[in-house]
PDB file of N, CA and C in Angstrom:
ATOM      1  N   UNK A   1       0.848  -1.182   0.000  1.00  0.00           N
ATOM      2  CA  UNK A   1       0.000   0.000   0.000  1.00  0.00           C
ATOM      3  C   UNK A   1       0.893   1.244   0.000  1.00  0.00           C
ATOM      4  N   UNK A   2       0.358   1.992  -0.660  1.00  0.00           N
ATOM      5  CA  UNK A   2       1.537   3.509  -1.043  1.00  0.00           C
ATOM      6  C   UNK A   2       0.928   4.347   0.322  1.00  0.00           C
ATOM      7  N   UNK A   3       2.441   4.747   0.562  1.00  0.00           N
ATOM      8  CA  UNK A   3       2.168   5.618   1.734  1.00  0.00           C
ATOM      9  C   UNK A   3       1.286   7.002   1.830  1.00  0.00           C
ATOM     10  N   UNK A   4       0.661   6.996   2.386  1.00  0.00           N
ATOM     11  CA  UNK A   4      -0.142   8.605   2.110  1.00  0.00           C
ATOM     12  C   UNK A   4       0.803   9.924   3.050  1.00  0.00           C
ATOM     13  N   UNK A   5       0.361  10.822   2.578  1.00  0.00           N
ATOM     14  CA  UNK A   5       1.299  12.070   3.138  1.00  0.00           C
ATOM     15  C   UNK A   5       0.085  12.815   4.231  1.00  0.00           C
ATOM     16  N   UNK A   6       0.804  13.703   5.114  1.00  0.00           N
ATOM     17  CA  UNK A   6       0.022  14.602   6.148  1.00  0.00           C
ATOM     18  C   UNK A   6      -0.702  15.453   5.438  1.00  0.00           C
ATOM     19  N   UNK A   7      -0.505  15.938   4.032  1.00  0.00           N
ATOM     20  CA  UNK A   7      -1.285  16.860   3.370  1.00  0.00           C
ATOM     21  C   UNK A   7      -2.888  16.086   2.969  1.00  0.00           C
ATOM     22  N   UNK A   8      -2.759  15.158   2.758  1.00  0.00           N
ATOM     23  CA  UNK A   8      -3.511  14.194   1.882  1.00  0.00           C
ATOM     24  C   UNK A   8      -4.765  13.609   2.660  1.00  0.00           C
ATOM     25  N   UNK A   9      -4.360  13.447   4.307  1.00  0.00           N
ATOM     26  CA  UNK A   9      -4.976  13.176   5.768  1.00  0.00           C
ATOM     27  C   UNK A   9      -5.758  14.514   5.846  1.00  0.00           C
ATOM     28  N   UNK A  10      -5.309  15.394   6.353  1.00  0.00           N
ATOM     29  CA  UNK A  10      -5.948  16.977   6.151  1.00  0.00           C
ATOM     30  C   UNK A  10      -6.670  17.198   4.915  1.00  0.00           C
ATOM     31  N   UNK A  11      -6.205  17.372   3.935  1.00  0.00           N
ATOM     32  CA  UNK A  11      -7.499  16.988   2.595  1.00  0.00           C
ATOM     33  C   UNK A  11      -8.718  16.429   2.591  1.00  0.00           C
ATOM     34  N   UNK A  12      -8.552  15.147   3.183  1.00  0.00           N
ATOM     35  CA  UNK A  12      -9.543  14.329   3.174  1.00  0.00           C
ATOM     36  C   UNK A  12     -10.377  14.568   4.513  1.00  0.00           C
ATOM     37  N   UNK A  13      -9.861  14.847   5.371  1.00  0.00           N
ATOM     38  CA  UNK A  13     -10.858  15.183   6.426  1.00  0.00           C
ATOM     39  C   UNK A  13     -11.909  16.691   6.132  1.00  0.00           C
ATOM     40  N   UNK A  14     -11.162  17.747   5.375  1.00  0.00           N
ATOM     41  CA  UNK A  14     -11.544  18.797   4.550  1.00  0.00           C
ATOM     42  C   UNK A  14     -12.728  18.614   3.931  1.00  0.00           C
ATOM     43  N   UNK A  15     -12.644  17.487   3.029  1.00  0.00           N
ATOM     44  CA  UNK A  15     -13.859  17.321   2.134  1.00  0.00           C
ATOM     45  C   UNK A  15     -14.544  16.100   2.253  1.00  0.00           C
ATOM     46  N   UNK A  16     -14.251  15.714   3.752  1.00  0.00           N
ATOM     47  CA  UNK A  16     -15.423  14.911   4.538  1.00  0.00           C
ATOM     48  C   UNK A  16     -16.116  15.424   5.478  1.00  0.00           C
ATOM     49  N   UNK A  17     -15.568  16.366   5.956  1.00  0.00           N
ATOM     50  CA  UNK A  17     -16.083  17.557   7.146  1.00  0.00           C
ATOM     51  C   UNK A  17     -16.138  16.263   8.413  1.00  0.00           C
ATOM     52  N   UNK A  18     -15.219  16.126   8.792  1.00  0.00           N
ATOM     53  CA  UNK A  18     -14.971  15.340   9.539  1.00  0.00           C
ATOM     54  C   UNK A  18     -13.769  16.289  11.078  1.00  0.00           C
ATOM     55  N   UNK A  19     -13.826  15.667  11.849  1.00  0.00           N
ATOM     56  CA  UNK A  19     -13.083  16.174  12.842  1.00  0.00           C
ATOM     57  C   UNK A  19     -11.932  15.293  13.495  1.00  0.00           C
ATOM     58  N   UNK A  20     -10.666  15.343  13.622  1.00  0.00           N
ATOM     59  CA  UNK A  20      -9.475  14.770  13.989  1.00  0.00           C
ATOM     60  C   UNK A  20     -10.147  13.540  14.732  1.00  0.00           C
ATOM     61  N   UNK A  21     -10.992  14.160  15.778  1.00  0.00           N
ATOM     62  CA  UNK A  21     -11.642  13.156  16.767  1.00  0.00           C
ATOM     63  C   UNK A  21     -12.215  12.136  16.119  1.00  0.00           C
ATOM     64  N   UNK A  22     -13.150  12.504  15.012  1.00  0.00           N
ATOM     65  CA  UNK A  22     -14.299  11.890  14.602  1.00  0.00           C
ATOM     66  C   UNK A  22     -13.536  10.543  13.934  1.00  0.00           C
ATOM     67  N   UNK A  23     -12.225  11.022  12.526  1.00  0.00           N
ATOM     68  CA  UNK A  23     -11.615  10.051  11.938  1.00  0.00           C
ATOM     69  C   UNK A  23     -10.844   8.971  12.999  1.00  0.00           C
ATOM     70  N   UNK A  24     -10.533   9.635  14.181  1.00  0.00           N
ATOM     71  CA  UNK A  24      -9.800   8.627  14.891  1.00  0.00           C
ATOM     72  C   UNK A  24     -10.858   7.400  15.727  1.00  0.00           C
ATOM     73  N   UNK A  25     -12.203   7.991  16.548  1.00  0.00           N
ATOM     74  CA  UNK A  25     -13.062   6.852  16.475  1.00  0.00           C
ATOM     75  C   UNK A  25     -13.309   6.023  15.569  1.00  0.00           C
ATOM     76  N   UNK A  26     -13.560   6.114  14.073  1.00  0.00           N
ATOM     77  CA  UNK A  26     -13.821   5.670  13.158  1.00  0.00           C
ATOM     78  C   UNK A  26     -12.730   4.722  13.163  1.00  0.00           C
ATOM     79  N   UNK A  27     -11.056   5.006  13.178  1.00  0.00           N
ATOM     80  CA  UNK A  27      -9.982   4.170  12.898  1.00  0.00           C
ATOM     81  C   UNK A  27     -10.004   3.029  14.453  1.00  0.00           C
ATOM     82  N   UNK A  28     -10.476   3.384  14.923  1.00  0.00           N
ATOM     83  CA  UNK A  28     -10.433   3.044  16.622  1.00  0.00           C
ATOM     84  C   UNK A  28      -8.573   3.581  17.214  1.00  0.00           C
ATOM     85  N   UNK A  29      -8.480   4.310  16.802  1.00  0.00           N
ATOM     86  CA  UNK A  29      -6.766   5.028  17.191  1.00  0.00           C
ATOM     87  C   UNK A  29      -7.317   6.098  18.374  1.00  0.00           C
ATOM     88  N   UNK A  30      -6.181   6.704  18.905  1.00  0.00           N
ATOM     89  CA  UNK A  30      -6.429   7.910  19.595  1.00  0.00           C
ATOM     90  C   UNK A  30      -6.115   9.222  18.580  1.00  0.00           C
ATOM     91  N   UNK A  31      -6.747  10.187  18.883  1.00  0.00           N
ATOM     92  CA  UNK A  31      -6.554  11.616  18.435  1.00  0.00           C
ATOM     93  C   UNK A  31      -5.429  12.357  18.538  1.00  0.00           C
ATOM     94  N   UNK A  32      -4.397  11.925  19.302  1.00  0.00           N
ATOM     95  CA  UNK A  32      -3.055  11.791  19.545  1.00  0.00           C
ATOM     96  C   UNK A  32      -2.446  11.397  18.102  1.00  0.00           C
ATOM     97  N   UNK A  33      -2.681  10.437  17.699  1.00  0.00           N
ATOM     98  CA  UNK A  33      -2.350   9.526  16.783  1.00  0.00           C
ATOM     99  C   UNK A  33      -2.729  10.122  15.428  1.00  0.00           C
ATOM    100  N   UNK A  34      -3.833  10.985  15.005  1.00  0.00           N
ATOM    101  CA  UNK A  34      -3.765  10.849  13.586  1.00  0.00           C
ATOM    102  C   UNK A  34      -3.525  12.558  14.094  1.00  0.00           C
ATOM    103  N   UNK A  35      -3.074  13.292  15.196  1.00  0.00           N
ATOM    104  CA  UNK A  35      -2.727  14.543  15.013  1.00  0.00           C
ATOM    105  C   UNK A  35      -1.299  14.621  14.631  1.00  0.00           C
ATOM    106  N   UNK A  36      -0.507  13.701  15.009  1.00  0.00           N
ATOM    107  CA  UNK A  36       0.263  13.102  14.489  1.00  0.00           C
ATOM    108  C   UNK A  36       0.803  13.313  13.059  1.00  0.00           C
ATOM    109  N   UNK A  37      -0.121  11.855  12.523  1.00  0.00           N
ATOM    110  CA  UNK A  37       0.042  11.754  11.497  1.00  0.00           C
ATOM    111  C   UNK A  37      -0.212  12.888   9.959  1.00  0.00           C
ATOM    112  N   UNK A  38      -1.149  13.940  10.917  1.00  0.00           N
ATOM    113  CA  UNK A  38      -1.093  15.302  10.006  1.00  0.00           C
ATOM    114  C   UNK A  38      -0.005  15.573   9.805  1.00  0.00           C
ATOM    115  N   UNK A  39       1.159  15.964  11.238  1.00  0.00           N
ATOM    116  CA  UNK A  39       1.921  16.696  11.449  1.00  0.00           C
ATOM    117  C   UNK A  39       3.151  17.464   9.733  1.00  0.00           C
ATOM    118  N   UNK A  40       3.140  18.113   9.591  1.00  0.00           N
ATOM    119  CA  UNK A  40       4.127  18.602   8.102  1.00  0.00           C
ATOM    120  C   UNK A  40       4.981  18.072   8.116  1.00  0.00           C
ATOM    121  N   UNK A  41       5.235  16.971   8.576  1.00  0.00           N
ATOM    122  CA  UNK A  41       6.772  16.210   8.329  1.00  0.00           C
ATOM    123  C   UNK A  41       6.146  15.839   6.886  1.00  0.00           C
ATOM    124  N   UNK A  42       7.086  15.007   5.943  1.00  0.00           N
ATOM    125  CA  UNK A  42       6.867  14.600   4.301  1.00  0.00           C
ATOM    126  C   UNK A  42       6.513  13.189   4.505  1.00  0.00           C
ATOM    127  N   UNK A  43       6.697  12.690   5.583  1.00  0.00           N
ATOM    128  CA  UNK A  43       5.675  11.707   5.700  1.00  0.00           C
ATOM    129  C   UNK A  43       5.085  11.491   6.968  1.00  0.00           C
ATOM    130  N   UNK A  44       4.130  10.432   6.630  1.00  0.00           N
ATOM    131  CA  UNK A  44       3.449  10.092   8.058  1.00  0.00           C
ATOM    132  C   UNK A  44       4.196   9.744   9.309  1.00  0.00           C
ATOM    133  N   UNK A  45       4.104  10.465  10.285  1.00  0.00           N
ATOM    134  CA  UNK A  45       4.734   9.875  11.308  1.00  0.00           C
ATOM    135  C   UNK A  45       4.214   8.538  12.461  1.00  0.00           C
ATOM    136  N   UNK A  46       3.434   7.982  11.732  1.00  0.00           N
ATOM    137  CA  UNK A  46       2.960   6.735  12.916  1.00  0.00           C
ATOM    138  C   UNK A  46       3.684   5.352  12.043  1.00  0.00           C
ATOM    139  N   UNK A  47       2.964   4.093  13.230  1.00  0.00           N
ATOM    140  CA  UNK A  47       3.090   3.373  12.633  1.00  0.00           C
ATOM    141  C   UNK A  47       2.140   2.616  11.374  1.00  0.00           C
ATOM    142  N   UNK A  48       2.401   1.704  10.568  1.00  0.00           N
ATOM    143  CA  UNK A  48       1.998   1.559   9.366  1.00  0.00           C
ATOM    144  C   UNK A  48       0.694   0.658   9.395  1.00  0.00           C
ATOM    145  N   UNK A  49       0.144   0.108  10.520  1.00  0.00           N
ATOM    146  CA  UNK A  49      -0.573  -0.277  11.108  1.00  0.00           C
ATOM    147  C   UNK A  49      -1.783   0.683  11.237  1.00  0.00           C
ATOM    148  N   UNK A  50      -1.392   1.841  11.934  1.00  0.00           N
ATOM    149  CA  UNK A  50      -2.153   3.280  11.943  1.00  0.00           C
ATOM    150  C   UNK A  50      -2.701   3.788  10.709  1.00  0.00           C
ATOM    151  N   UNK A  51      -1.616   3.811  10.025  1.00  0.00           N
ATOM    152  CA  UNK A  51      -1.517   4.518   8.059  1.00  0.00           C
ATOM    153  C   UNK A  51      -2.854   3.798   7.857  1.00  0.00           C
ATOM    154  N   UNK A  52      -2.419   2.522   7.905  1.00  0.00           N
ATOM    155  CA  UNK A  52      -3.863   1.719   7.173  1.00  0.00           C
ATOM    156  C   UNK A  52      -4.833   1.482   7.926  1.00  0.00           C
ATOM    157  N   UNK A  53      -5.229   2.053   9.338  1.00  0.00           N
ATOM    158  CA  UNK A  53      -6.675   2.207   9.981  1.00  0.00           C
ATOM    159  C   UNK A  53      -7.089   3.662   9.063  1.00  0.00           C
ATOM    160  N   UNK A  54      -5.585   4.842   9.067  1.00  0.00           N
ATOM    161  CA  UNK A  54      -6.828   5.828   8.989  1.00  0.00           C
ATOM    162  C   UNK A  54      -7.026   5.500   7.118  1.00  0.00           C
ATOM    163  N   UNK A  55      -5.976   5.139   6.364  1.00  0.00           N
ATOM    164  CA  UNK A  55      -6.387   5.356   4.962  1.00  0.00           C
ATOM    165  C   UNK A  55      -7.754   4.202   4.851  1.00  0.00           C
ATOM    166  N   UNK A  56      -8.175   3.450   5.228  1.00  0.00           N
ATOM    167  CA  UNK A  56      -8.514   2.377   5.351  1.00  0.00           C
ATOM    168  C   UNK A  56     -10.122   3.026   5.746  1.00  0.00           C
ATOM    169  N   UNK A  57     -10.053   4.298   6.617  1.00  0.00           N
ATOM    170  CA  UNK A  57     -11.382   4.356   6.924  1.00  0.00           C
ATOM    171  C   UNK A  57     -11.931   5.767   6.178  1.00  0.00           C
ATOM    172  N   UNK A  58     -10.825   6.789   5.526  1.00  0.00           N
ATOM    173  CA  UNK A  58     -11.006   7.566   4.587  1.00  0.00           C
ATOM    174  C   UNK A  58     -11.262   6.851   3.154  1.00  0.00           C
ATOM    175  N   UNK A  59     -10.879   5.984   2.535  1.00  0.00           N
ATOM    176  CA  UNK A  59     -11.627   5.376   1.385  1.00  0.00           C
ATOM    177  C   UNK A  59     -12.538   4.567   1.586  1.00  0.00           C
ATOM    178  N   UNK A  60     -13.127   4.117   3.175  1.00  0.00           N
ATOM    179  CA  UNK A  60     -14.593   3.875   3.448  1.00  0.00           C
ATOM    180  C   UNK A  60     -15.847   4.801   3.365  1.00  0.00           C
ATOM    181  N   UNK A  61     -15.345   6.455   3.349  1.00  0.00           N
ATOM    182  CA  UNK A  61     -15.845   7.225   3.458  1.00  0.00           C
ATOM    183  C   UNK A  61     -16.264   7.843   2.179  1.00  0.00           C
ATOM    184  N   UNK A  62     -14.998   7.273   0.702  1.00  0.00           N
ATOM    185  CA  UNK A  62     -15.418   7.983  -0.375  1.00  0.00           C
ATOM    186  C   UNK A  62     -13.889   8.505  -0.866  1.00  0.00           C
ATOM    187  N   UNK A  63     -13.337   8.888  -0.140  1.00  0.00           N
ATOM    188  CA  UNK A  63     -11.613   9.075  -0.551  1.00  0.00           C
ATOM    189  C   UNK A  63     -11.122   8.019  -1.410  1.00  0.00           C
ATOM    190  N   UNK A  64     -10.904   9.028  -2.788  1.00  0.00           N
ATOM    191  CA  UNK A  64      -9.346   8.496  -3.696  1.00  0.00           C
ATOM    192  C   UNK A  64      -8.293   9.190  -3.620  1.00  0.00           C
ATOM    193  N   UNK A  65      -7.114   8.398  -3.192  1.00  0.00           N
ATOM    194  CA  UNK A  65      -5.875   9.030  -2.703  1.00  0.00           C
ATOM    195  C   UNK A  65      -5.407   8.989  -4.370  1.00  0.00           C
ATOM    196  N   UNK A  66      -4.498  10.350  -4.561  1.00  0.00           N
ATOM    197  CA  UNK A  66      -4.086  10.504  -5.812  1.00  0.00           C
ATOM    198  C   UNK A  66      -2.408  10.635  -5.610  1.00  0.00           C
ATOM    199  N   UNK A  67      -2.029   9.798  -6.083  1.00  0.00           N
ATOM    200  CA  UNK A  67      -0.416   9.022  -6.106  1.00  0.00           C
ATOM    201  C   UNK A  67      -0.029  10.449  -6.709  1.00  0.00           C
ATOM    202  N   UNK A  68       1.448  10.920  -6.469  1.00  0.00           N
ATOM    203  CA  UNK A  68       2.548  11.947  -6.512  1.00  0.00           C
ATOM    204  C   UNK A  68       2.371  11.294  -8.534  1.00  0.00           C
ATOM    205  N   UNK A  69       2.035  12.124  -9.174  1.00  0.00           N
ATOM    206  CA  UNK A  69       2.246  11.670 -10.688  1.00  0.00           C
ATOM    207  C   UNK A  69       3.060  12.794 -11.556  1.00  0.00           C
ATOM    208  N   UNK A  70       3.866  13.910 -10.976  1.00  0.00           N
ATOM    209  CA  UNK A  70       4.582  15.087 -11.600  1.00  0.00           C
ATOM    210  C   UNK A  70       3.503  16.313 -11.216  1.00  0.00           C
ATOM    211  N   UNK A  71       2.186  15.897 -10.514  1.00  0.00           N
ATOM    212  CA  UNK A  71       1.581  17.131 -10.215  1.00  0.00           C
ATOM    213  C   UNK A  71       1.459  17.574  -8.807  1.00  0.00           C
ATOM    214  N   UNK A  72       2.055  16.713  -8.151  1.00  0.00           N
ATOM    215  CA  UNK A  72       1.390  16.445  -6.791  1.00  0.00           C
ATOM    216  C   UNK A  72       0.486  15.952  -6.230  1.00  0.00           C
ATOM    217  N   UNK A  73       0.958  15.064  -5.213  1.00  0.00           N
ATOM    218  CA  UNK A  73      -0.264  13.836  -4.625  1.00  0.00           C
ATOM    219  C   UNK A  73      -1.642  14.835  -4.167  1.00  0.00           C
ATOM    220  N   UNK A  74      -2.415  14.121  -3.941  1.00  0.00           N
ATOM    221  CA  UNK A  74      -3.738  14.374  -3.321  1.00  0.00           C
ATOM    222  C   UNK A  74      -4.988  14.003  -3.139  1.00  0.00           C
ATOM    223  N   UNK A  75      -6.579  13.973  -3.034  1.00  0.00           N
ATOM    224  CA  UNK A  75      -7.443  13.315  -2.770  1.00  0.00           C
ATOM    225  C   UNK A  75      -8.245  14.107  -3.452  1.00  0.00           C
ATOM    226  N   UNK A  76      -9.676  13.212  -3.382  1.00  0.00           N
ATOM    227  CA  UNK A  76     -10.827  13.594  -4.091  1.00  0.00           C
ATOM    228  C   UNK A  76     -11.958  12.358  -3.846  1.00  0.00           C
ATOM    229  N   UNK A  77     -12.860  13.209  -4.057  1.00  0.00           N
ATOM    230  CA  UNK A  77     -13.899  12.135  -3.406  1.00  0.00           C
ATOM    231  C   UNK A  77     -14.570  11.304  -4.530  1.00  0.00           C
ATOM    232  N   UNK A  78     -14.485  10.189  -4.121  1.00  0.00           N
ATOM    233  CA  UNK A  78     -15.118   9.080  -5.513  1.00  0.00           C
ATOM    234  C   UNK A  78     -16.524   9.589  -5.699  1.00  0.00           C
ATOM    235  N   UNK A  79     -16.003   9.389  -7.051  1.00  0.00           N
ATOM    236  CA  UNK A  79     -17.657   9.816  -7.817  1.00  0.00           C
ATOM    237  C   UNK A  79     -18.986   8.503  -7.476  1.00  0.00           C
ATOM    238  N   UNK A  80     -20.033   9.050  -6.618  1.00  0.00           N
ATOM    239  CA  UNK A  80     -21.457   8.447  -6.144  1.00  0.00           C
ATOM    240  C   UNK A  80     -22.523   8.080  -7.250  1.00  0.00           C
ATOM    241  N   UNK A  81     -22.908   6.663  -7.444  1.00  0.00           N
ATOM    242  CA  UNK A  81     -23.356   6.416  -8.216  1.00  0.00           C
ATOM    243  C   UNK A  81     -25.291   6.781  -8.050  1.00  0.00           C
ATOM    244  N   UNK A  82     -25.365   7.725  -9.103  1.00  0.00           N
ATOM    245  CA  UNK A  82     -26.862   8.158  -9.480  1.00  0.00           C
ATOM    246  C   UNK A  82     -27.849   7.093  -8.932  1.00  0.00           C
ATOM    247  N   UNK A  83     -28.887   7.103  -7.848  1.00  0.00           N
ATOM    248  CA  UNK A  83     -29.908   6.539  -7.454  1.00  0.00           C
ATOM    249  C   UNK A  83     -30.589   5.981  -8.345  1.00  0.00           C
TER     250      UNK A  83
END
């Protein structure tokens, strides 16, 4: 699994309207933990275990993580299929 970045965590909580707290119940982690993993270092600072509770519960939510391709990584929310 490709590592996700602190920008990409913040993104996605952005355009889930979600709260540090909220994603970390969801991961069952502490809020400690994915404040963390925001933090501006260039990568995640937890363990990889963590990475994949929270990426794991942001593409439960609708998050596509968009791989570093010459434009810069980032997210976007999967397109919802018409009722």
């Amino acid at each position: 699994m490709k590592k996700i970045t602190p920008g990409q965590i913040r993104a996605a909580r952005a355009l889930l309207k979600i709260s540090a707290q909220e994603l970390a119940d969801a991961a069952s982690i502490g809020v400690a933990t994915v404040r963390r993993a925001e933090n501006d270092g260039s990568d995640v600072e937890i363990t990889a275990a963590n990475a994949n509770a929270i990426r794991g519960v942001l593409e439960e939510y609708g998050i596509e993580f968009i791989p570093e391709n010459g434009g810069g990584s980032g997210v976007r929310l999967r397109e919802r299929p018409a009722d």
